[in-house]
Protein backbone atom coordinates (compact mmCIF):
# COMPACT_ATOMS: atom_id res chain seq x y z
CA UNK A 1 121.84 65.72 23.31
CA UNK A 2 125.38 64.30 23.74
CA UNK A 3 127.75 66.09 26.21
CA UNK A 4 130.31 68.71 24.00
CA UNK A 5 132.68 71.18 25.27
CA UNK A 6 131.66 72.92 22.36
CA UNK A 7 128.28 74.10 21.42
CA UNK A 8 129.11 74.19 17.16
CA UNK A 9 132.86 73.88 15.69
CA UNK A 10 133.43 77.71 16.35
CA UNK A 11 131.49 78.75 19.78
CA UNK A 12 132.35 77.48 22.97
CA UNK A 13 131.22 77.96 26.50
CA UNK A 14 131.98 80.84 28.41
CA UNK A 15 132.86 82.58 24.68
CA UNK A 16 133.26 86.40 24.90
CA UNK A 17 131.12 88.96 22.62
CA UNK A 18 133.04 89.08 19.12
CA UNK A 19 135.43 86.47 20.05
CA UNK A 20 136.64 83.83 17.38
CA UNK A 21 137.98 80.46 17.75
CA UNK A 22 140.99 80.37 15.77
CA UNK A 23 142.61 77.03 16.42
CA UNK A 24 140.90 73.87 18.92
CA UNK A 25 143.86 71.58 19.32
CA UNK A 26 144.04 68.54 21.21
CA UNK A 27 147.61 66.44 21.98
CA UNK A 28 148.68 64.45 19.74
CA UNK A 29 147.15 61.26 18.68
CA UNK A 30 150.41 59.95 19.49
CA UNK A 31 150.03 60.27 23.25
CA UNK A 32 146.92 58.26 23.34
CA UNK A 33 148.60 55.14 21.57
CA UNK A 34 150.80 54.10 24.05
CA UNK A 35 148.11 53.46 26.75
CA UNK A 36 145.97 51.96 24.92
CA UNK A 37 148.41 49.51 23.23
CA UNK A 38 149.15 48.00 27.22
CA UNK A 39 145.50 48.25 27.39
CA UNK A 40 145.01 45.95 24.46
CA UNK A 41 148.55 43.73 26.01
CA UNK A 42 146.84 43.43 28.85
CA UNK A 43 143.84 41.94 26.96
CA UNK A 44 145.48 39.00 26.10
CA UNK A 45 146.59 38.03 29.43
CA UNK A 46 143.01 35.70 30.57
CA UNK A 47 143.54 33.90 27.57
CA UNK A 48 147.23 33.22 27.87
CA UNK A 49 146.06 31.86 31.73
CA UNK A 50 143.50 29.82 30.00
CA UNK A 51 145.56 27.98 27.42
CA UNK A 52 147.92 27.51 30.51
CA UNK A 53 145.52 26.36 33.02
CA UNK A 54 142.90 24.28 31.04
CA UNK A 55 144.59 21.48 31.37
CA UNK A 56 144.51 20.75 34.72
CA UNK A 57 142.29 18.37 37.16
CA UNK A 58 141.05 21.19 38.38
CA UNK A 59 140.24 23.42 35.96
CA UNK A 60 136.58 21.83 35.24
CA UNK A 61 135.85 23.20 39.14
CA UNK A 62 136.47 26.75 38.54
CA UNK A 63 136.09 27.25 34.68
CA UNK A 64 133.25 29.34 36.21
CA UNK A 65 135.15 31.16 38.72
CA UNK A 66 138.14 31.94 36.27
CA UNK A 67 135.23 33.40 33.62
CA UNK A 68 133.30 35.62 36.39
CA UNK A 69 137.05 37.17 37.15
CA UNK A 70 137.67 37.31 33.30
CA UNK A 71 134.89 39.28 32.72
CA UNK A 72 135.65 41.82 35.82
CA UNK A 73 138.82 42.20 34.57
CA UNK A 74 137.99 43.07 31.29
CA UNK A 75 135.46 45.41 33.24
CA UNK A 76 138.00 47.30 34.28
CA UNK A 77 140.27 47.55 30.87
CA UNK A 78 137.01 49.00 29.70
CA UNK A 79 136.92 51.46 32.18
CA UNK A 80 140.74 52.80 31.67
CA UNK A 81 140.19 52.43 28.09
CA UNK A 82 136.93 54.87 28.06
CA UNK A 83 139.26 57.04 31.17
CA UNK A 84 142.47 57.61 28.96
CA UNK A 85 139.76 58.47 26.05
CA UNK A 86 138.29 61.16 27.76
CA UNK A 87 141.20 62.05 29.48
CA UNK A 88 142.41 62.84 25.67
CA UNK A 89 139.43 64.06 24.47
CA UNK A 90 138.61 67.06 27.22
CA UNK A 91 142.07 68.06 27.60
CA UNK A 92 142.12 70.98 24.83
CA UNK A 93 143.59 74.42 23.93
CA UNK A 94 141.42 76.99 22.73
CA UNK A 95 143.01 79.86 20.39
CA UNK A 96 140.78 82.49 19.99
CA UNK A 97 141.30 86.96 18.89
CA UNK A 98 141.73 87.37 22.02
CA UNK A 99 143.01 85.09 24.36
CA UNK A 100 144.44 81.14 24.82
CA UNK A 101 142.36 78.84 27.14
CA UNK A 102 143.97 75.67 28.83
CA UNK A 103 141.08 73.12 29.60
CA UNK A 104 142.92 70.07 31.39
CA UNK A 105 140.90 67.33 32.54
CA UNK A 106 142.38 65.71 35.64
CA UNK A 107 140.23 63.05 36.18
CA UNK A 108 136.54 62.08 36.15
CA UNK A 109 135.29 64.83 38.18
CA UNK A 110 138.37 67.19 38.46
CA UNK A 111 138.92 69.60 35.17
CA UNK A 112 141.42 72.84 35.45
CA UNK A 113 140.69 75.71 33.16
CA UNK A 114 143.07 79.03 32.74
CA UNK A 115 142.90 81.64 30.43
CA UNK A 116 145.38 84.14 29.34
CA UNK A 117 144.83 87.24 26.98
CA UNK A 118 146.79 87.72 23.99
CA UNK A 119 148.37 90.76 25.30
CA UNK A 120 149.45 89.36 28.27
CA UNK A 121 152.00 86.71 26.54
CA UNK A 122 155.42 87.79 26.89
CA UNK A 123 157.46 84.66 25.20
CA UNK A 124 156.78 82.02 23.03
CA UNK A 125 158.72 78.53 23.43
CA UNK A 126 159.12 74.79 21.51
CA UNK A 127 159.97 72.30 23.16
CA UNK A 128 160.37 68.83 20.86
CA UNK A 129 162.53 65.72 22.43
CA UNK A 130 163.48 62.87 21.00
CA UNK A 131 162.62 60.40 18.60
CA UNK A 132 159.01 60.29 18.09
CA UNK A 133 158.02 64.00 18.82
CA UNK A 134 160.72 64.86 16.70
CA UNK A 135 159.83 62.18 13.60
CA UNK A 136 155.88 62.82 13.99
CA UNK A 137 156.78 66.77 14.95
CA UNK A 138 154.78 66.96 18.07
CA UNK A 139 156.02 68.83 21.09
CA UNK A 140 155.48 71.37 24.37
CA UNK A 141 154.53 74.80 23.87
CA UNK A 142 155.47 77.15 26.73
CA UNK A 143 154.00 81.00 26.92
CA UNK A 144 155.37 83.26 29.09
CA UNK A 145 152.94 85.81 30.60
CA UNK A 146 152.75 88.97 32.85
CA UNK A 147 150.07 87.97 35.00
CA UNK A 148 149.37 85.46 38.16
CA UNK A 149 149.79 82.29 36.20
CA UNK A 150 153.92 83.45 34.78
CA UNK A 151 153.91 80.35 32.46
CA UNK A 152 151.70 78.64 30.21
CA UNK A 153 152.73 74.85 29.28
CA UNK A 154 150.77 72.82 26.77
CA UNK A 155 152.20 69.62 26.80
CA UNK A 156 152.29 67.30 23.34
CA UNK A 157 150.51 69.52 20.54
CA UNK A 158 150.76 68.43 16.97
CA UNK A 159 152.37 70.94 14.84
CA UNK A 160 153.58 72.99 17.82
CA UNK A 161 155.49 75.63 15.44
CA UNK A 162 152.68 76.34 13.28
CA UNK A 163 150.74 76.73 16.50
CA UNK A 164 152.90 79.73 17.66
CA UNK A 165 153.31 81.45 14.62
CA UNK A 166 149.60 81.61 14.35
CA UNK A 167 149.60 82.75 18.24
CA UNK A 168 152.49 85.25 16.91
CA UNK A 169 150.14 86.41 14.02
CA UNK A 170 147.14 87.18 16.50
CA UNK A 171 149.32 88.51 19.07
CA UNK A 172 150.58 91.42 16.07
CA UNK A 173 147.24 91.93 15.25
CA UNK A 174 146.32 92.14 18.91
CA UNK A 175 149.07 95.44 19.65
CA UNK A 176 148.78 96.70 16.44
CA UNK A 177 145.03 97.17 15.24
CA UNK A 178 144.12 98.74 12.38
């Protein structure tokens, strides 16, 4: 059975009775290019060495030694590669009926999780700067609360205005049932 955060597309760990996931959202796909494109750079780099250093007297003596560091190297690309994947993939927001979970992940071993409830939030705010967020309309969404954590930020959500009028939405239904 492969690791989830999620049991099924709608449940989740640590889910409360009659509690619906409303929205999962990650950060943009955006924020994961960038790393990965000096990650893929950096990938050329042995073989821009080796067309440099092949020619050499010497070369012929440690073709093997310049291989065995190629290959740690790329070791290591691999390993920031599959770290700024998961990185992406276990950082999340959860938008449920009845409250708005923050799972960061931190690091390999080091995840924060916070929760607030929907009547708790206070203020809603965007926050989209400059070119890109604005042109692929990603940004920060900041929620104001009245309880020991006073803000909320999640950083680089896609859609971030659809994302608080739907938190908006619940957050009517939440102090005005019926």
């Amino acid at each position: 059975m492969a690791f989830s955060l999620f049991v099924s597309q709608k449940t989740f760990k640590g889910q409360l009775p009659r509690e619906e996931t409303i929205l999962l959202i990650r950060r943009h796909w955006f924020v994961l290019t960038l790393p990965i494109f000096f990650i893929f750079l950096l990938a050329l780099l042995p073989f821009l060495i080796y067309f440099f250093i092949k020619n050499f007297n010497w070369y012929p003596l440690f073709s093997s030694l310049f291989w065995f560091l190629t290959m740690i190297y790329f070791l290591i690309l691999w390993l920031l590669f599959i770290y700024n994947l998961m990185i992406y993939l276990l950082t999340a927001m959860i938008v449920t009926n009845k409250r708005i979970i923050r799972i960061e992940q931190k690091g390999f071993f080091n995840y924060e999780s916070a929760t607030v409830k929907l009547e708790r939030i206070q203020d809603l705010s965007l926050n989209i700067k400059g070119f890109f967020p604005t042109f692929l309309n990603f940004g920060d969404l900041e929620i104001q609360t009245a309880g020991a954590l006073v803000k909320f930020t999640f950083r680089d959500l896609p859609n971030p205005q659809k994302i608080k009028e739907t938190i908006m939405r619940l957050m009517e239904k939440t102090n005005f049932p019926g």
